[in-house]
C-alpha atoms as a PDB file:
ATOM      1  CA  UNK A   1     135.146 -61.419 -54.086  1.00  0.00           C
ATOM      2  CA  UNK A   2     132.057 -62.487 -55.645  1.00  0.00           C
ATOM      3  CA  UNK A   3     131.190 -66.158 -55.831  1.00  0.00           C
ATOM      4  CA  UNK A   4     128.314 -67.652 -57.613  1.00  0.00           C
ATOM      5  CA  UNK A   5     125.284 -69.570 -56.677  1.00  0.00           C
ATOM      6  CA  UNK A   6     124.517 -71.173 -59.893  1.00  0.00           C
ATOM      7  CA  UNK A   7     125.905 -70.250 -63.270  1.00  0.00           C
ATOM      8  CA  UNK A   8     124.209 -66.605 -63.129  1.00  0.00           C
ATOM      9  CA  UNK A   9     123.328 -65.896 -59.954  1.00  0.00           C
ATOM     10  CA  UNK A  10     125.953 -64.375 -57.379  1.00  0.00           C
ATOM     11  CA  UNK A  11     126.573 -63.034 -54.016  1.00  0.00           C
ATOM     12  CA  UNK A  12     129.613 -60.298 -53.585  1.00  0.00           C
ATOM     13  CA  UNK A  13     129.752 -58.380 -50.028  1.00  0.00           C
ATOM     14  CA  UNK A  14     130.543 -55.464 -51.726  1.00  0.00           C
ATOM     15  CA  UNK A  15     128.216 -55.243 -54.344  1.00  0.00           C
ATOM     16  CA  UNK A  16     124.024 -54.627 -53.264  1.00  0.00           C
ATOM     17  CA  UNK A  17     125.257 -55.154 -49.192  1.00  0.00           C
ATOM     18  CA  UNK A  18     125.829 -58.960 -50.363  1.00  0.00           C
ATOM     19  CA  UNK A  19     122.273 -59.829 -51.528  1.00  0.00           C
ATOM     20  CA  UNK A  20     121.965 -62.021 -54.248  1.00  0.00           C
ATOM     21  CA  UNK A  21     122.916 -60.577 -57.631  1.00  0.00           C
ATOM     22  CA  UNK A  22     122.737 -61.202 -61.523  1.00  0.00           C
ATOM     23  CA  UNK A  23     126.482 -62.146 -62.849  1.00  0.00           C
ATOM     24  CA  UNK A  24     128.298 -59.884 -60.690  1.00  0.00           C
ATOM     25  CA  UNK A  25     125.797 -56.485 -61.779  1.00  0.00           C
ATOM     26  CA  UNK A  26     124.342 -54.206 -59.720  1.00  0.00           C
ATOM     27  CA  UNK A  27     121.224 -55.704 -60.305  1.00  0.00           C
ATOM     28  CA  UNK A  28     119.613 -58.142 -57.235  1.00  0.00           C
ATOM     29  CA  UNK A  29     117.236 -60.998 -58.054  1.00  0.00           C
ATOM     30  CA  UNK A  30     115.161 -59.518 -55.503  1.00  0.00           C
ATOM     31  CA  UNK A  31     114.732 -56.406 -58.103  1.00  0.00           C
ATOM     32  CA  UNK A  32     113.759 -59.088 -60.458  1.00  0.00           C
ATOM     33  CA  UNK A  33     111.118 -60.945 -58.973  1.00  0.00           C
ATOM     34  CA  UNK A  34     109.528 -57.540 -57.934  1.00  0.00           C
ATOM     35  CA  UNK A  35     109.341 -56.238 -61.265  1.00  0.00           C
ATOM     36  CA  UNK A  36     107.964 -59.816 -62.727  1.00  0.00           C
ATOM     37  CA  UNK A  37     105.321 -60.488 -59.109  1.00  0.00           C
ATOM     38  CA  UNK A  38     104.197 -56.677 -60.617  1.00  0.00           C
ATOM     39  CA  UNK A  39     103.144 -57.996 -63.822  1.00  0.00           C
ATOM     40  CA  UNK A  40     105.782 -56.501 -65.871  1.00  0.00           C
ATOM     41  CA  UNK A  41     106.806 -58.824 -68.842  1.00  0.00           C
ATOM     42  CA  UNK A  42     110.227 -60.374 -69.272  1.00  0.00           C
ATOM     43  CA  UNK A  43     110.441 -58.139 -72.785  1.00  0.00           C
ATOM     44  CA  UNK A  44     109.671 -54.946 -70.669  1.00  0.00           C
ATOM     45  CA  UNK A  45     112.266 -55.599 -68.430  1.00  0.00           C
ATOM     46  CA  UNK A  46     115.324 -56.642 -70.991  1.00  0.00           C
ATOM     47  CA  UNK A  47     114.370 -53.321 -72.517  1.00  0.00           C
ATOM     48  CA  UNK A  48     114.853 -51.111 -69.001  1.00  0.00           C
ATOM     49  CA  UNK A  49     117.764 -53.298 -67.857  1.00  0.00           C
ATOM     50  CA  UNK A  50     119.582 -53.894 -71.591  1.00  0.00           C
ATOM     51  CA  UNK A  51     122.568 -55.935 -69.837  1.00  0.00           C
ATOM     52  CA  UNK A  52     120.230 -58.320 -68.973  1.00  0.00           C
ATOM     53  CA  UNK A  53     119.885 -61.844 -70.948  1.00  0.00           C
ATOM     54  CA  UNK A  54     116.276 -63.984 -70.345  1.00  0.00           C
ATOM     55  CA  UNK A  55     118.049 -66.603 -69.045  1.00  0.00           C
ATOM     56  CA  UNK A  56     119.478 -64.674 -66.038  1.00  0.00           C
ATOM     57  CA  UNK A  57     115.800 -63.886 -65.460  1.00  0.00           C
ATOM     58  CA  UNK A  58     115.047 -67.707 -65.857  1.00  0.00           C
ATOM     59  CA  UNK A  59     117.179 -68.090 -63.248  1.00  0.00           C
ATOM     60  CA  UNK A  60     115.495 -66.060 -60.786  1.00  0.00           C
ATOM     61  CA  UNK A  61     112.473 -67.838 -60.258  1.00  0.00           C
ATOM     62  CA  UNK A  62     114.359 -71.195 -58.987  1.00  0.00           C
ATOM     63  CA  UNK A  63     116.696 -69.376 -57.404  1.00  0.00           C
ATOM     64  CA  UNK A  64     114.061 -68.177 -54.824  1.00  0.00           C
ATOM     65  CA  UNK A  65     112.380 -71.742 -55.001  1.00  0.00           C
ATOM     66  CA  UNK A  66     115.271 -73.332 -53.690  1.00  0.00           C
ATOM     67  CA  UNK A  67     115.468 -70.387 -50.895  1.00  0.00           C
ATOM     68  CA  UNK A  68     112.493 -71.140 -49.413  1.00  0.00           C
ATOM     69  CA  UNK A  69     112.671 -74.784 -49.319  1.00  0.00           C
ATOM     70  CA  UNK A  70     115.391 -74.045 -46.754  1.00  0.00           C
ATOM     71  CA  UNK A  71     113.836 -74.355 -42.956  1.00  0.00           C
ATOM     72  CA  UNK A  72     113.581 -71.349 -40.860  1.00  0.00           C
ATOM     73  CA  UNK A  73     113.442 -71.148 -36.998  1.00  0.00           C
ATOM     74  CA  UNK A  74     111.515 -67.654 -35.545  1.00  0.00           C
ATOM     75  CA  UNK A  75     112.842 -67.581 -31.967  1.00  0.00           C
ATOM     76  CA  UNK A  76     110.547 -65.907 -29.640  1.00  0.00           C
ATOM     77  CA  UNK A  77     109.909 -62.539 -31.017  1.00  0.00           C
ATOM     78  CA  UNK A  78     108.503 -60.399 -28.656  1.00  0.00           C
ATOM     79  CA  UNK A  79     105.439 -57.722 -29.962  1.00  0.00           C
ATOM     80  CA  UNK A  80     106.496 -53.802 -30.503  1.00  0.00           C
ATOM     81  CA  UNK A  81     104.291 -51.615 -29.416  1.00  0.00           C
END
């Protein structure tokens, strides 16, 4: 069952092991943000992923905004060595 963050973003178990995805594709907004933190413009990337729309890669950027204004606890992690 997939149900939706905001208006185009969307988290399914099933689909990407239940990370965050664009309207219900197989495409994460992780895979987003890498491709735009690379440098690769927004017109480069509607032309590799052609069921994308600007706006759902609007959306990303907020999207991760509000995820890190969430607080996170790191309970004593213990070095590997």
């Amino acid at each position: 069952m997939t149900t939706y963050i905001t208006e185009r973003i969307a988290i399914n178990p099933d689909i990407c092991n239940g990370r965050p995805i664009i309207r219900g594709m197989r495409i994460t907004v992780q895979t987003v943000l890498e491709f735009l933190f690379a440098g690769t413009p927004q017109e480069e990337l509607l032309h590799q992923y052609p069921m994308l729309e600007p706006e759902d890669i609007e959306a990303c950027q907020p999207f991760a905004i509000q995820l890190m204004e969430q607080h996170y606890v790191i309970q004593n992690i213990k070095n590997v060595a």
